[in-house]
N, C-alpha and C. Protein backbone atom coordinates (compact mmCIF):
# COMPACT_ATOMS: atom_id res chain seq x y z
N UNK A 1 97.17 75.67 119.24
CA UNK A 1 97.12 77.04 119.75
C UNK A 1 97.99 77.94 118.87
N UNK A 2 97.23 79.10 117.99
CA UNK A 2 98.56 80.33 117.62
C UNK A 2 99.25 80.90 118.44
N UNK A 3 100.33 81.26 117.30
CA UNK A 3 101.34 82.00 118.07
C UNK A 3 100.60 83.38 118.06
N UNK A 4 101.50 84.04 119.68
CA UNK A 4 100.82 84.92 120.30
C UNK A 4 100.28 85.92 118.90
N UNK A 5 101.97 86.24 118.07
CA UNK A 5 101.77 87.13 116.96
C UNK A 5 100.81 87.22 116.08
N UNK A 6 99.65 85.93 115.78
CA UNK A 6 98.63 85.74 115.30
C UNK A 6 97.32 86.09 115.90
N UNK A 7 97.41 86.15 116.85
CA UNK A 7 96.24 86.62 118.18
C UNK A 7 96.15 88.07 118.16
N UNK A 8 97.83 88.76 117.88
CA UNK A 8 97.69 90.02 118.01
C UNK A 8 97.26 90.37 116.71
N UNK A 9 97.51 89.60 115.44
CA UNK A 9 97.43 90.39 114.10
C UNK A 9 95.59 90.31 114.07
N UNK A 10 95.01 88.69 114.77
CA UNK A 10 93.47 88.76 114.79
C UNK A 10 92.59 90.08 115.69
N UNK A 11 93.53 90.38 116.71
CA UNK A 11 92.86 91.42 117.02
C UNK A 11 93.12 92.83 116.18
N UNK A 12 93.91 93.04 115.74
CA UNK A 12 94.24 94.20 114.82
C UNK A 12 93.35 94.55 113.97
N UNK A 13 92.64 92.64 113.51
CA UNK A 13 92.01 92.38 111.86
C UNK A 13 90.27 92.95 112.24
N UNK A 14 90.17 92.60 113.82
CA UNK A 14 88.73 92.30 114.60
C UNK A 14 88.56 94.06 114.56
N UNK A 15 89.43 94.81 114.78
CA UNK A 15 89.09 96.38 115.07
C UNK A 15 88.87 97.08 113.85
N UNK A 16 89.22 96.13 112.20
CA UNK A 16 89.08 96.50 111.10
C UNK A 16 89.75 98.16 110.92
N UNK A 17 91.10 98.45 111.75
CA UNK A 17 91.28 99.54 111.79
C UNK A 17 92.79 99.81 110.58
N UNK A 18 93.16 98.05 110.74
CA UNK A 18 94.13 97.84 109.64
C UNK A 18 93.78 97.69 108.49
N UNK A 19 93.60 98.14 107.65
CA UNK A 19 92.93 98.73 106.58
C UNK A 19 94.02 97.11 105.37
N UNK A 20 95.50 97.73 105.43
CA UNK A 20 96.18 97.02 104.42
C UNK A 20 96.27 95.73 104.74
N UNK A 21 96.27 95.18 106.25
CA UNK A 21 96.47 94.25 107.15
C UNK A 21 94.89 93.11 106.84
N UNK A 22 93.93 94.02 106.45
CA UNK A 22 92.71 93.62 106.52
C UNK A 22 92.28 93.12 104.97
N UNK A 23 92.69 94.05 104.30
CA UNK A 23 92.72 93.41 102.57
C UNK A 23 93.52 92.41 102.40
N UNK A 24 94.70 92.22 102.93
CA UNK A 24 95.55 90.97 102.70
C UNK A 24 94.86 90.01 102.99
N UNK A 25 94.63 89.94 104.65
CA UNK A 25 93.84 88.79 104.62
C UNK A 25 92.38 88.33 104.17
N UNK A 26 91.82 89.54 103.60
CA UNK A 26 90.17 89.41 102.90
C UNK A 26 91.06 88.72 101.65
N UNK A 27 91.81 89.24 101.13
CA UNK A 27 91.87 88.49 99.58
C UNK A 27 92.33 87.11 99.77
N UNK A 28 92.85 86.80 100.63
CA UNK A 28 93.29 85.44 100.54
C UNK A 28 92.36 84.20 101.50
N UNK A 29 91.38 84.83 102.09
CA UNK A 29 90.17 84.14 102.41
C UNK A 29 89.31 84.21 101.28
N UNK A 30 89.17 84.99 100.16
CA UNK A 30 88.15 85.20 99.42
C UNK A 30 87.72 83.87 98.78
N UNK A 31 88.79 82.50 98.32
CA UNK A 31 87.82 81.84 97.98
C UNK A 31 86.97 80.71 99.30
N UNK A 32 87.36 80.88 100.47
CA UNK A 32 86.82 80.03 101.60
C UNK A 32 85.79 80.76 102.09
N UNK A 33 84.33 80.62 102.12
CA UNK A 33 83.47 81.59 102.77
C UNK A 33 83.63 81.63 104.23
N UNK A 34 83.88 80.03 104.39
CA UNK A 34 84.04 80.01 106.26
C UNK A 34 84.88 80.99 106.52
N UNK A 35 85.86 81.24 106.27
CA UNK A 35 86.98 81.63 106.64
C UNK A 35 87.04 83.38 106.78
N UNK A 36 86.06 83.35 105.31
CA UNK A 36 85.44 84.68 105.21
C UNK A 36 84.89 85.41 106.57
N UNK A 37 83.65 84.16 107.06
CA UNK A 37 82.94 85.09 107.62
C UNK A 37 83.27 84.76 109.02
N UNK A 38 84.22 84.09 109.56
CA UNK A 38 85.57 84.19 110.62
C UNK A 38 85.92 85.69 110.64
N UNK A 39 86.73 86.23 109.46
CA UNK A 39 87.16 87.25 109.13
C UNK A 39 85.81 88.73 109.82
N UNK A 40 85.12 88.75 109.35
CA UNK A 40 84.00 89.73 109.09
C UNK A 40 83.40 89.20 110.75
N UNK A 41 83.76 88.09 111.14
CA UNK A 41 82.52 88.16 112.76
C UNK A 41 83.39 88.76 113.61
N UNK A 42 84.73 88.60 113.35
CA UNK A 42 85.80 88.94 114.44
C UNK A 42 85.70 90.17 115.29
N UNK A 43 84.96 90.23 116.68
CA UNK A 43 85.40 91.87 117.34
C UNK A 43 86.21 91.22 118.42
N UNK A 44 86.58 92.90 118.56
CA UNK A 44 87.34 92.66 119.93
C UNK A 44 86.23 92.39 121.19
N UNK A 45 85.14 93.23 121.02
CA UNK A 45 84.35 92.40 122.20
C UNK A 45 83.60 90.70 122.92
N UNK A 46 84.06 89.91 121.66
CA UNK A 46 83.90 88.56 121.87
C UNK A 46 85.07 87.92 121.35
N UNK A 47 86.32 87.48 122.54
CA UNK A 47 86.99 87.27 122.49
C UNK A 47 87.26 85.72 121.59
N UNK A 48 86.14 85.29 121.34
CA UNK A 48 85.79 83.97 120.63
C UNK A 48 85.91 84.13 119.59
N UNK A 49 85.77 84.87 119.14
CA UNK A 49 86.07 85.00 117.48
C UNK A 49 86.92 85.38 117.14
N UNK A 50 88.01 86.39 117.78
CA UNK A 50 89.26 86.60 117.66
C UNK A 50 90.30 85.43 117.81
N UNK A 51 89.79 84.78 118.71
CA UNK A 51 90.65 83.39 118.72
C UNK A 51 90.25 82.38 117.99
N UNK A 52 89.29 82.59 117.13
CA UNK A 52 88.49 81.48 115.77
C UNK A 52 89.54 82.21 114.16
N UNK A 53 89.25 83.47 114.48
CA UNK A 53 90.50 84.07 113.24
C UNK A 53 91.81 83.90 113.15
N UNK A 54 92.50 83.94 114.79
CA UNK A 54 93.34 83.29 115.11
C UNK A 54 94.10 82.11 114.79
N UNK A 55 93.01 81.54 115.00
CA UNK A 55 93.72 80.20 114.89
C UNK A 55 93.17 79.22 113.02
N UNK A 56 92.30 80.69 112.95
CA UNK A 56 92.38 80.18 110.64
C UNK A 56 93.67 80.99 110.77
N UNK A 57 94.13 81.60 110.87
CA UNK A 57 95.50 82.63 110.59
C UNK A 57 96.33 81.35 110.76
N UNK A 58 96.45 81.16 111.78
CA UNK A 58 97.45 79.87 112.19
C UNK A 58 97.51 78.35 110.74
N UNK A 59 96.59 78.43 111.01
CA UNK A 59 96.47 77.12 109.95
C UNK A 59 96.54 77.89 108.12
N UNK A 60 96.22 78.73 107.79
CA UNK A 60 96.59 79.23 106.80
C UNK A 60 97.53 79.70 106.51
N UNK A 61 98.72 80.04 107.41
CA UNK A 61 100.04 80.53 107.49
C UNK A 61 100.99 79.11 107.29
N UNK A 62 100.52 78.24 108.00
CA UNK A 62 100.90 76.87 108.21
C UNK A 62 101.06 76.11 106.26
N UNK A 63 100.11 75.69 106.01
CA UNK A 63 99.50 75.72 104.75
C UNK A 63 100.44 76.65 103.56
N UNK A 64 100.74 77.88 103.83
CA UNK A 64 100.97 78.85 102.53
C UNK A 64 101.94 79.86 103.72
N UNK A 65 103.09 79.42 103.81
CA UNK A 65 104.52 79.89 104.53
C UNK A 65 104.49 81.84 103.63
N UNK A 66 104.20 81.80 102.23
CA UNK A 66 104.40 82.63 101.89
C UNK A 66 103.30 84.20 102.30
N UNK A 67 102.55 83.72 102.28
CA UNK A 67 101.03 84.49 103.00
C UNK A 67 101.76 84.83 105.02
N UNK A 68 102.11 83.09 105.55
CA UNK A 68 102.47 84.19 106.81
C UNK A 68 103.65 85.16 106.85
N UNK A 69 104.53 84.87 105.94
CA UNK A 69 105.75 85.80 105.93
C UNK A 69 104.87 87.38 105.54
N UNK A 70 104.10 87.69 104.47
CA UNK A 70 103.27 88.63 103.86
C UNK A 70 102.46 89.35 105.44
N UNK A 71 101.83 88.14 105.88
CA UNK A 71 100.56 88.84 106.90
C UNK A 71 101.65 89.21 108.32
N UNK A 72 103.02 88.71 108.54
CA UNK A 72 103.57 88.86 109.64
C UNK A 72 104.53 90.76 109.19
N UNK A 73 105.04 90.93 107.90
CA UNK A 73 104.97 92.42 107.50
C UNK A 73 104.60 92.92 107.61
N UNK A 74 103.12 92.73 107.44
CA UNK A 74 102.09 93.98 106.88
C UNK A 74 101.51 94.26 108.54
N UNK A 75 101.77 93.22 108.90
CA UNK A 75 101.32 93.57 110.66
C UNK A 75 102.28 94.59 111.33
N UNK A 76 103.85 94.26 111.04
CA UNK A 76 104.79 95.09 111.60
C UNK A 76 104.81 96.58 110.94
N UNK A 77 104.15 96.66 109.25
CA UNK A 77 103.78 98.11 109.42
C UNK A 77 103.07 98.73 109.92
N UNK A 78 101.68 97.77 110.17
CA UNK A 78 100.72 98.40 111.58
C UNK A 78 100.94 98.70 112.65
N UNK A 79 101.92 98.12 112.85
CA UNK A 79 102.88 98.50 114.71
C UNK A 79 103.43 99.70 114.21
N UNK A 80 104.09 99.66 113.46
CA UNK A 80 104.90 101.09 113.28
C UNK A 80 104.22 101.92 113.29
N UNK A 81 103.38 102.16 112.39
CA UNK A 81 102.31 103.45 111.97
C UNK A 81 101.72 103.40 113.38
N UNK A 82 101.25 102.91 114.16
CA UNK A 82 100.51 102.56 115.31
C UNK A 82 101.14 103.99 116.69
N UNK A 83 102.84 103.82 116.19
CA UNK A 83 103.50 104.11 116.99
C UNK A 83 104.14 105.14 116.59
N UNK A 84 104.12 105.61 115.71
CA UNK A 84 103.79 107.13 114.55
C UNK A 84 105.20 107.32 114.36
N UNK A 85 105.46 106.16 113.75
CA UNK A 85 106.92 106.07 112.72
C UNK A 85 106.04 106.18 111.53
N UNK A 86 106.80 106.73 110.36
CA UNK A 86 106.48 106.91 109.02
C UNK A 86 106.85 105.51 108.24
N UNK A 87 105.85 105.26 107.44
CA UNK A 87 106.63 104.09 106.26
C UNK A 87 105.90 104.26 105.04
N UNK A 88 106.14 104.02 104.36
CA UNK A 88 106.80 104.20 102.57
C UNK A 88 106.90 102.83 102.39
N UNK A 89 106.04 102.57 101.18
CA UNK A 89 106.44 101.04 100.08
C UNK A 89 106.44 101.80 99.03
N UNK A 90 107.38 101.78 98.33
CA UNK A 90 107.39 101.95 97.21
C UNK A 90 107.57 100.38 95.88
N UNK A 91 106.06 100.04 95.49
CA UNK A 91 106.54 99.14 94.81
C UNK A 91 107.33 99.19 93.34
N UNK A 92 106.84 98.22 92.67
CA UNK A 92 107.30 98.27 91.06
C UNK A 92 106.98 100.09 90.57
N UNK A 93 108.21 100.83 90.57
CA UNK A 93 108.29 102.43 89.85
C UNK A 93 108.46 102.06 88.47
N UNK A 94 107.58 102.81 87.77
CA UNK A 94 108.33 103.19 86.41
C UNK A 94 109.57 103.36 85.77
N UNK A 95 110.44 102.72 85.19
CA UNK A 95 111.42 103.56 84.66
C UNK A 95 111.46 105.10 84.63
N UNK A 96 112.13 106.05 85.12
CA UNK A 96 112.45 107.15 84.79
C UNK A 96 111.05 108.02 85.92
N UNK A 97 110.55 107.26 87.02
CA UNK A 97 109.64 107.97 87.55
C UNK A 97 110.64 108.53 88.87
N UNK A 98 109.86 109.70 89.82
CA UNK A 98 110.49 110.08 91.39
C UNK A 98 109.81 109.73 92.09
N UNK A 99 110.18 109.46 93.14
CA UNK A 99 109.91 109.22 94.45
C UNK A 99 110.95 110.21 95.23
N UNK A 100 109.73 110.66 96.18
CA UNK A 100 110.11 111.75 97.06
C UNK A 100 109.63 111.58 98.33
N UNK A 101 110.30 111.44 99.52
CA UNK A 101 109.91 111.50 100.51
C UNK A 101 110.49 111.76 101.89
N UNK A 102 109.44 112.91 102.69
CA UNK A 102 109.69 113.71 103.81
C UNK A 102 108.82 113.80 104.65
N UNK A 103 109.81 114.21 105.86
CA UNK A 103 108.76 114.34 107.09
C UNK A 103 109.24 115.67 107.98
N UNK A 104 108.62 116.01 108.90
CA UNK A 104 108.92 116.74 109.60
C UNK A 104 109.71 118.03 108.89
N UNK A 105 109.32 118.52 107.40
CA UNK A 105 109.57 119.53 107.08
C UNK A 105 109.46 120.81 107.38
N UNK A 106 110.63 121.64 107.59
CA UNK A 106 110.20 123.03 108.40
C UNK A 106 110.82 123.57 107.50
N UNK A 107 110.12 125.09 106.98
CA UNK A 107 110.62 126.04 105.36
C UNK A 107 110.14 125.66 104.32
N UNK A 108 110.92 126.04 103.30
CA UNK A 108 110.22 125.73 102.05
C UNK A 108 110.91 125.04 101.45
N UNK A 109 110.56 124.51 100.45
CA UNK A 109 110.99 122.91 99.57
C UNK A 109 110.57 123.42 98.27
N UNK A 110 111.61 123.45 97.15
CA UNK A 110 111.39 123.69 95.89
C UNK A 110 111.75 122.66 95.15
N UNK A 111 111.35 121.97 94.71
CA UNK A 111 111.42 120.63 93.53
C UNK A 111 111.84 121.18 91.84
């Protein structure tokens, strides 16, 4: 049986509404077709397939520790954004590049 947190990330994956949540795990099913089309049957209205993605999540997390640490992140930025906190990755920057970032700006902002 997965952990609950896998049930919730399969339903997240089933509403295809997690966009970054949903590429992670498409690329790393990409070479298993089963697994694939686990991925792609998953709705929330047949609770059977959410618990079939589920529990490949489970066993592929199991398998590759580094993928569930990855898919258990990328889930907690979906909670956040979900819950209309702001988040920012900023990966590998350029030497000598900016990063700028704001919210809830009121007036004007001159750079």
């Amino acid at each position: 049986m997965p952990e609950p947190i896998l049930t919730a990330v399969a339903t997240a994956l089933a509403t295809k509404a997690a966009t970054g949540l949903y590429d992670l795990v498409k690329r790393k099913f990409s070479g298993n077709s089963k697994a694939t089309a686990e991925l792609e049957a998953a709705t929330p209205d047949n609770p059977a397939t959410v618990t079939a993605l589920a529990e490949r999540l489970d066993e592929v997390s199991r398998q590759d520790p580094e993928f569930g640490t990855a898919l258990r992140t990328e889930f907690e930025v979906h909670q956040e954004a979900r819950s209309g906190g702001v988040t920012n990755h900023v990966g590998t920057v350029a030497e000598g590049a900016k990063v700028v970032q704001l919210r809830d700006v009121q007036g004007n902002i001159s750079l």
